[in-house]
Each structure stands twice: as structure tokens, then as C-alpha cells.
C-alpha atoms as a PDB file:
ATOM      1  CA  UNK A   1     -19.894 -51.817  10.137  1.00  0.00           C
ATOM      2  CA  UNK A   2     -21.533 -48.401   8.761  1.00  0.00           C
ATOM      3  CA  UNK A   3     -24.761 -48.866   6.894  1.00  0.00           C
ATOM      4  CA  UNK A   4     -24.801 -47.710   3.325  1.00  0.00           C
ATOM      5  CA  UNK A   5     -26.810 -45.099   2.413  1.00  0.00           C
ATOM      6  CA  UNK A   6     -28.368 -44.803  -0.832  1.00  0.00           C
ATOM      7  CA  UNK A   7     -27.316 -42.239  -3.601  1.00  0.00           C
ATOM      8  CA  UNK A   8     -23.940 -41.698  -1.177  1.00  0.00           C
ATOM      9  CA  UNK A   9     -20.961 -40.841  -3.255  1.00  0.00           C
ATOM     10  CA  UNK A  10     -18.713 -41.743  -0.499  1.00  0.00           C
ATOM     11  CA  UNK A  11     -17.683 -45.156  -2.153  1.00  0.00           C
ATOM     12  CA  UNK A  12     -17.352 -43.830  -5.423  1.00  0.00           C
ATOM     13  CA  UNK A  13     -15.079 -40.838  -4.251  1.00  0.00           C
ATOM     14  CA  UNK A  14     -12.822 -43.355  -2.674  1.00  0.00           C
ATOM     15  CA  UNK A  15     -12.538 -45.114  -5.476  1.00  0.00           C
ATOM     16  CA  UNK A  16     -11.513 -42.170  -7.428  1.00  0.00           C
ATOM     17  CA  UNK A  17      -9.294 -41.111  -5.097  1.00  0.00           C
ATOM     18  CA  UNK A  18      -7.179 -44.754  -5.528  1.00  0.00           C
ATOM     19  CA  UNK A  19      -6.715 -44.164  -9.674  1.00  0.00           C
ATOM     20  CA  UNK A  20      -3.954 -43.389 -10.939  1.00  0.00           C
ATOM     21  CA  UNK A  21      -4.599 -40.701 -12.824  1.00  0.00           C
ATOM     22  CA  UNK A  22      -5.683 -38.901  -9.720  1.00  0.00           C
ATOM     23  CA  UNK A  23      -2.450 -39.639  -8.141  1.00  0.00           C
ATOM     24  CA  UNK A  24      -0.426 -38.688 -10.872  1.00  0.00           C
ATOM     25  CA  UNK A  25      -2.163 -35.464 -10.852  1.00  0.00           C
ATOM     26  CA  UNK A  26      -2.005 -35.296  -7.070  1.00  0.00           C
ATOM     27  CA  UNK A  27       2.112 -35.504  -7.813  1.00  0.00           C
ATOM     28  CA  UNK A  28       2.087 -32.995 -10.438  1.00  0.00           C
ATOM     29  CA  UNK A  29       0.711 -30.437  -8.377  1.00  0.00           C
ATOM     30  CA  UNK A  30       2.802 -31.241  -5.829  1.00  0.00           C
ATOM     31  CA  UNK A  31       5.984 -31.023  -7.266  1.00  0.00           C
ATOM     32  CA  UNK A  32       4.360 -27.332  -8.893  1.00  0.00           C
ATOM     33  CA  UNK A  33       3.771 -26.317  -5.900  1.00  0.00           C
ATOM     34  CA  UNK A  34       7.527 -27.208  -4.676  1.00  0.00           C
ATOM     35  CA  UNK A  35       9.094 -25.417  -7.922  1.00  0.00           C
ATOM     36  CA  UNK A  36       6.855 -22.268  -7.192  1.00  0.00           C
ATOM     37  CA  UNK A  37       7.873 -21.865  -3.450  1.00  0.00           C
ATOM     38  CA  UNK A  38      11.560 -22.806  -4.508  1.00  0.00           C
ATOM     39  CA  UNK A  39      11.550 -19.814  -7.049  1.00  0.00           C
ATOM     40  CA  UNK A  40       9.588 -17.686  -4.855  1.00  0.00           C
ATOM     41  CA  UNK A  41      12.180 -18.069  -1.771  1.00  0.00           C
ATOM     42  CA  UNK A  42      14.748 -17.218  -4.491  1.00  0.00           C
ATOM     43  CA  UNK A  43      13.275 -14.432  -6.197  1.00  0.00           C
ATOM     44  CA  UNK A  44      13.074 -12.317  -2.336  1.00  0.00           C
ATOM     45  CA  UNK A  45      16.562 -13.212  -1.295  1.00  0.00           C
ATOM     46  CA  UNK A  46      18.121 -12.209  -4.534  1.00  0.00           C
ATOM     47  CA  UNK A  47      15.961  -9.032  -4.129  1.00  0.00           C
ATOM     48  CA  UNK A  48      13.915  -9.452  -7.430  1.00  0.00           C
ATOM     49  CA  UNK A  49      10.849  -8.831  -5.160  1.00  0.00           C
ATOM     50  CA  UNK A  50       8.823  -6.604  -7.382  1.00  0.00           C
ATOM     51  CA  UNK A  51       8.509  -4.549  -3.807  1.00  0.00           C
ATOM     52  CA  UNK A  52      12.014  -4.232  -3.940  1.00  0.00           C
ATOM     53  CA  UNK A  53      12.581  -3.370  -7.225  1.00  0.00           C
ATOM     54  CA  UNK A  54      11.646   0.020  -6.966  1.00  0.00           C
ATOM     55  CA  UNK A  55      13.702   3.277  -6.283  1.00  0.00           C
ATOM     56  CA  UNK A  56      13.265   6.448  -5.112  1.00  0.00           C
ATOM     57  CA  UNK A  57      13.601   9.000  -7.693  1.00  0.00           C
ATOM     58  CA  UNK A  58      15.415  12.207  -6.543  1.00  0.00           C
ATOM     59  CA  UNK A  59      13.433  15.155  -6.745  1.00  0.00           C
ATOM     60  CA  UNK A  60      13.190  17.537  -9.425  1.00  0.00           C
ATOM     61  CA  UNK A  61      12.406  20.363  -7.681  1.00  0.00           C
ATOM     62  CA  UNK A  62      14.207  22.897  -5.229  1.00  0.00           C
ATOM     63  CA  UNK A  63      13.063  23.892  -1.900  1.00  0.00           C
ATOM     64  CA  UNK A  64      14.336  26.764  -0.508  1.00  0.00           C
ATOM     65  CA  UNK A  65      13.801  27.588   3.737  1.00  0.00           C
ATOM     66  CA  UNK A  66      14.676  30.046   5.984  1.00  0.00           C
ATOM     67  CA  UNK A  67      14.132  32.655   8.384  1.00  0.00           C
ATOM     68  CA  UNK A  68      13.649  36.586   8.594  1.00  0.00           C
ATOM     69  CA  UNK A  69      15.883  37.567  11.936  1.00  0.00           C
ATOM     70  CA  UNK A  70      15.747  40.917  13.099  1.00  0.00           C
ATOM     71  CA  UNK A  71      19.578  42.529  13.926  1.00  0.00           C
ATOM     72  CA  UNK A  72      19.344  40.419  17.409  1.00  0.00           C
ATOM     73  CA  UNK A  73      18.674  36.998  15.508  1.00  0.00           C
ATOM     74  CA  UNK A  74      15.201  37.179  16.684  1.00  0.00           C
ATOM     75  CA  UNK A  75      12.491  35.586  14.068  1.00  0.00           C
ATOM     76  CA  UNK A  76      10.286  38.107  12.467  1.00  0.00           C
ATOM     77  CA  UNK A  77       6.562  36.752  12.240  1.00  0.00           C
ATOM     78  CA  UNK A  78       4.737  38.620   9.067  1.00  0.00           C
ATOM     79  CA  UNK A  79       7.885  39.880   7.204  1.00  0.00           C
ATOM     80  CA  UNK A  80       6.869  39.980   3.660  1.00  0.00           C
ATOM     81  CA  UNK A  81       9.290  37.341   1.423  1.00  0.00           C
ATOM     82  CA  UNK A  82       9.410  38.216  -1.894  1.00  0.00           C
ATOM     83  CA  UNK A  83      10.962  35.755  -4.470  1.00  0.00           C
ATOM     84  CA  UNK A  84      12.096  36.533  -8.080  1.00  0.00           C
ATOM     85  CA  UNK A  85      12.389  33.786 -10.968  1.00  0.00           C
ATOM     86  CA  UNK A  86      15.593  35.834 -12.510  1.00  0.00           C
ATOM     87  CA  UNK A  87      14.767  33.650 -15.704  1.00  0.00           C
ATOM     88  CA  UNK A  88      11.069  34.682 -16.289  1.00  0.00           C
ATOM     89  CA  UNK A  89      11.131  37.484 -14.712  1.00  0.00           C
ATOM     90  CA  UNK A  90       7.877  36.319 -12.798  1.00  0.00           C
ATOM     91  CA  UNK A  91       7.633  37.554  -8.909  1.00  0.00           C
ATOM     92  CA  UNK A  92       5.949  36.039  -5.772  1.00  0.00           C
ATOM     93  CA  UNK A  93       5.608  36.309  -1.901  1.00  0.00           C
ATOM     94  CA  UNK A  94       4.606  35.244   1.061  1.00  0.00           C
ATOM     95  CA  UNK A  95       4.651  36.360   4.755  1.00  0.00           C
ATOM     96  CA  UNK A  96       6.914  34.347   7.390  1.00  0.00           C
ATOM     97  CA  UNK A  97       5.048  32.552   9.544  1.00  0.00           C
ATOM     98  CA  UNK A  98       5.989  31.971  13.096  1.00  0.00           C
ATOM     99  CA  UNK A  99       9.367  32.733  14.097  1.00  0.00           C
ATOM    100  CA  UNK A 100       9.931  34.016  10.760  1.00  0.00           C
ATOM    101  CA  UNK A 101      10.025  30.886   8.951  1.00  0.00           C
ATOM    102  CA  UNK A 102       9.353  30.792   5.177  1.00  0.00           C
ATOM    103  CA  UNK A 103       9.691  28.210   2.333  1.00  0.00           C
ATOM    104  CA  UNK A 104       9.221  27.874  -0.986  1.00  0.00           C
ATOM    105  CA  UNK A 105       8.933  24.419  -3.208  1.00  0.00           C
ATOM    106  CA  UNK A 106       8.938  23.639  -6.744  1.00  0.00           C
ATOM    107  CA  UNK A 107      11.416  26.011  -7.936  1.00  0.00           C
ATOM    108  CA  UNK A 108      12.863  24.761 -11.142  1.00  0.00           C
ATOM    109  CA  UNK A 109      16.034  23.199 -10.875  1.00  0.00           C
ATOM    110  CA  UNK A 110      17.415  25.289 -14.728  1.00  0.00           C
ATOM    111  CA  UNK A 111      16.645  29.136 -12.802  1.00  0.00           C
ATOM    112  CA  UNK A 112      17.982  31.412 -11.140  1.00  0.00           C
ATOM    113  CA  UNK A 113      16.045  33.184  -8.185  1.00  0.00           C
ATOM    114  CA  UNK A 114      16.628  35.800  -5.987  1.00  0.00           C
ATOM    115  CA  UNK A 115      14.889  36.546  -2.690  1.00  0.00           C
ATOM    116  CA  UNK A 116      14.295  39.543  -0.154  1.00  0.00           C
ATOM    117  CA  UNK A 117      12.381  40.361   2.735  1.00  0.00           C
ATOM    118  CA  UNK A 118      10.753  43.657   3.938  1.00  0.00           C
ATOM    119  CA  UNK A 119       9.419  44.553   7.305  1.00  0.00           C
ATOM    120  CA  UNK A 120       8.352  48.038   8.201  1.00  0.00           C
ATOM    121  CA  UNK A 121      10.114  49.688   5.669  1.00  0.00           C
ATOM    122  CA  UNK A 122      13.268  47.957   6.153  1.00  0.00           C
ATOM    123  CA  UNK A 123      14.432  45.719   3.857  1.00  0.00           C
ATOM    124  CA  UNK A 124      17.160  42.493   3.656  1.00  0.00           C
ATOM    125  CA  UNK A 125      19.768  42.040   1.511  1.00  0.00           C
ATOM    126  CA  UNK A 126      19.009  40.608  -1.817  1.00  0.00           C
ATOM    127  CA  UNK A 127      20.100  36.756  -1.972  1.00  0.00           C
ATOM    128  CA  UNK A 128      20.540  34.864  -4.842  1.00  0.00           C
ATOM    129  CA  UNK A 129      20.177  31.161  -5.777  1.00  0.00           C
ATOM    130  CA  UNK A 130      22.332  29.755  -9.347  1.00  0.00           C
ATOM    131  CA  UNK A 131      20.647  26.891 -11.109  1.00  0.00           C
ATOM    132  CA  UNK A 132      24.016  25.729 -10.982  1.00  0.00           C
ATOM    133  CA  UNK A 133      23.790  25.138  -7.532  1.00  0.00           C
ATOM    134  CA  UNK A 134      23.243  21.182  -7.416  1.00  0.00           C
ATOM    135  CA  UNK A 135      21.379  20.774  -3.672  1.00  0.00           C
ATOM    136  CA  UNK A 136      17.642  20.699  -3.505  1.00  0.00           C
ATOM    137  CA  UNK A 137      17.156  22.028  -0.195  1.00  0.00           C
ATOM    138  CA  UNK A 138      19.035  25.351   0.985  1.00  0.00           C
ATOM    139  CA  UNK A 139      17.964  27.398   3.904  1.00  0.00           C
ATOM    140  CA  UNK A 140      18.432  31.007   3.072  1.00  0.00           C
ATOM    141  CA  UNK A 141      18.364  33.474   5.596  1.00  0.00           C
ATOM    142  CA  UNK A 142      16.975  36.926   5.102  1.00  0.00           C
ATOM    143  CA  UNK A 143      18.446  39.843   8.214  1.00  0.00           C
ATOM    144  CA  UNK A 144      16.459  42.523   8.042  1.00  0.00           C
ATOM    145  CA  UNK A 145      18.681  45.777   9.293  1.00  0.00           C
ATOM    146  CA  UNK A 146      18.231  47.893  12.465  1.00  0.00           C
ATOM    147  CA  UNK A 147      15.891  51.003  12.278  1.00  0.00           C
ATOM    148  CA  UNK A 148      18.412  53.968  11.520  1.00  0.00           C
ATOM    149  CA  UNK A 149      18.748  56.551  14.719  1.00  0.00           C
END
């Protein structure tokens, strides 16, 4: 037999425990708990998963890559790239890093550009890129002609 101490609220707990309105609360939550799960189980295999939900957007921007090759398809590191936005008129360049890679982003999807490379003196061919060409990413190659004998 346990002794009883005083002020311990261990009898009176117990005795709230056995109401009934503690076990019809008990219940309640129970069954809440059930519905929650229930929707929750249905809500990620009918992919309504807020994680889910979301979708890439496609880009808005073009990126356009390449290389500066030499007449032997040979990279040229520190060819100077030169881009024009046909629409604004505004110009900018850049030098090819190794191998004679180059790349520029952000280019507006509704202009036209063109793009040219010079290396001592020599220059590419002029290459041109429509706003009406749908792709995001084109690689663009710039030759840069043999020195003239």
C-alpha cells in the first residue's frame, strides 16, 4: 500500500482523468488527429504538397557561348569579343578566357545582337543573333582568319 502524501495531486488527477468530459475530449482529439493525417497522406500523393506545387519558370534571358579558334581550331586565350545590341545600338566586350571561351547572359530575349572577335589585327566574321530565334542558349563561334603572307 503507498502512503499518501499530503498536498499530492496524484488522486485528484486520476480522478480527472476517469470524467467524462475528459474522455470525450480525449476522443475528439483523437479522431482530429486521424482526419489531419488522413488529409495530409492525401494531399502528398495527389501532389498538392505546397513543395510540389511549384514550377520552374523558363528563363527570360539569352545566353550566348562560344569560342575564338584560330584557322587550326585552336582556342584563342585574350581575343577581344565584342557584342552589339543591334536594337540600342549599345556595344560591349570582353576577352576569351582560357581556350578562348566567352559568354554572355542576360541578353534580352526582343533584340537583335551581333558579335565579333579581334586578335592581333585580325578580325572574325560578324555573327548575328534574331530575337526571333526562340532558344536561350546558343554557342556561337567566332574563327578568327590566318595572318595574310
Amino acid at each position: 500500500m503507498t502512503k499518501k502524501i499530503p498536498g499530492d495531486p496524484t488522486e485528484e488527477l486520476l480522478a480527472f482523468l476517469n470524467t467524462a468530459p475528459f474522455r470525450k475530449r480525449q476522443a475528439s482529439l483523437s479522431r482530429m488527429s486521424a482526419v489531419v493525417l488522413a488529409l495530409t497522406v492525401l494531399g502528398i500523393f495527389s501532389g498538392a504538397s505546397p513543395l510540389m506545387a511549384r514550377k520552374k519558370k523558363p528563363p527570360t534571358t539569352k545566353t550566348v557561348q562560344g569560342q575564338v579558334l584560330d584557322p587550326s581550331d585552336n582556342g584563342i586565350t585574350g581575343a577581344a569579343v565584342e557584342m552589339t545590341d543591334l536594337t540600342t545600338g549599345k556595344k560591349s566586350a570582353i576577352y576569351a578566357g582560357t581556350g578562348g571561351n566567352y559568354m554572355f547572359t542576360g541578353l534580352k530575349t526582343t533584340h537583335d545582337y551581333q558579335f565579333r572577335a579581334t586578335y592581333k589585327g585580325k578580325s572574325s566574321e560578324t555573327r548575328k543573333v534574331s530575337s526571333w530565334d526562340v532558344r536561350m542558349r546558343l554557342v556561337i563561334n567566332l574563327h578568327i582568319p590566318p595572318p595574310k603572307d
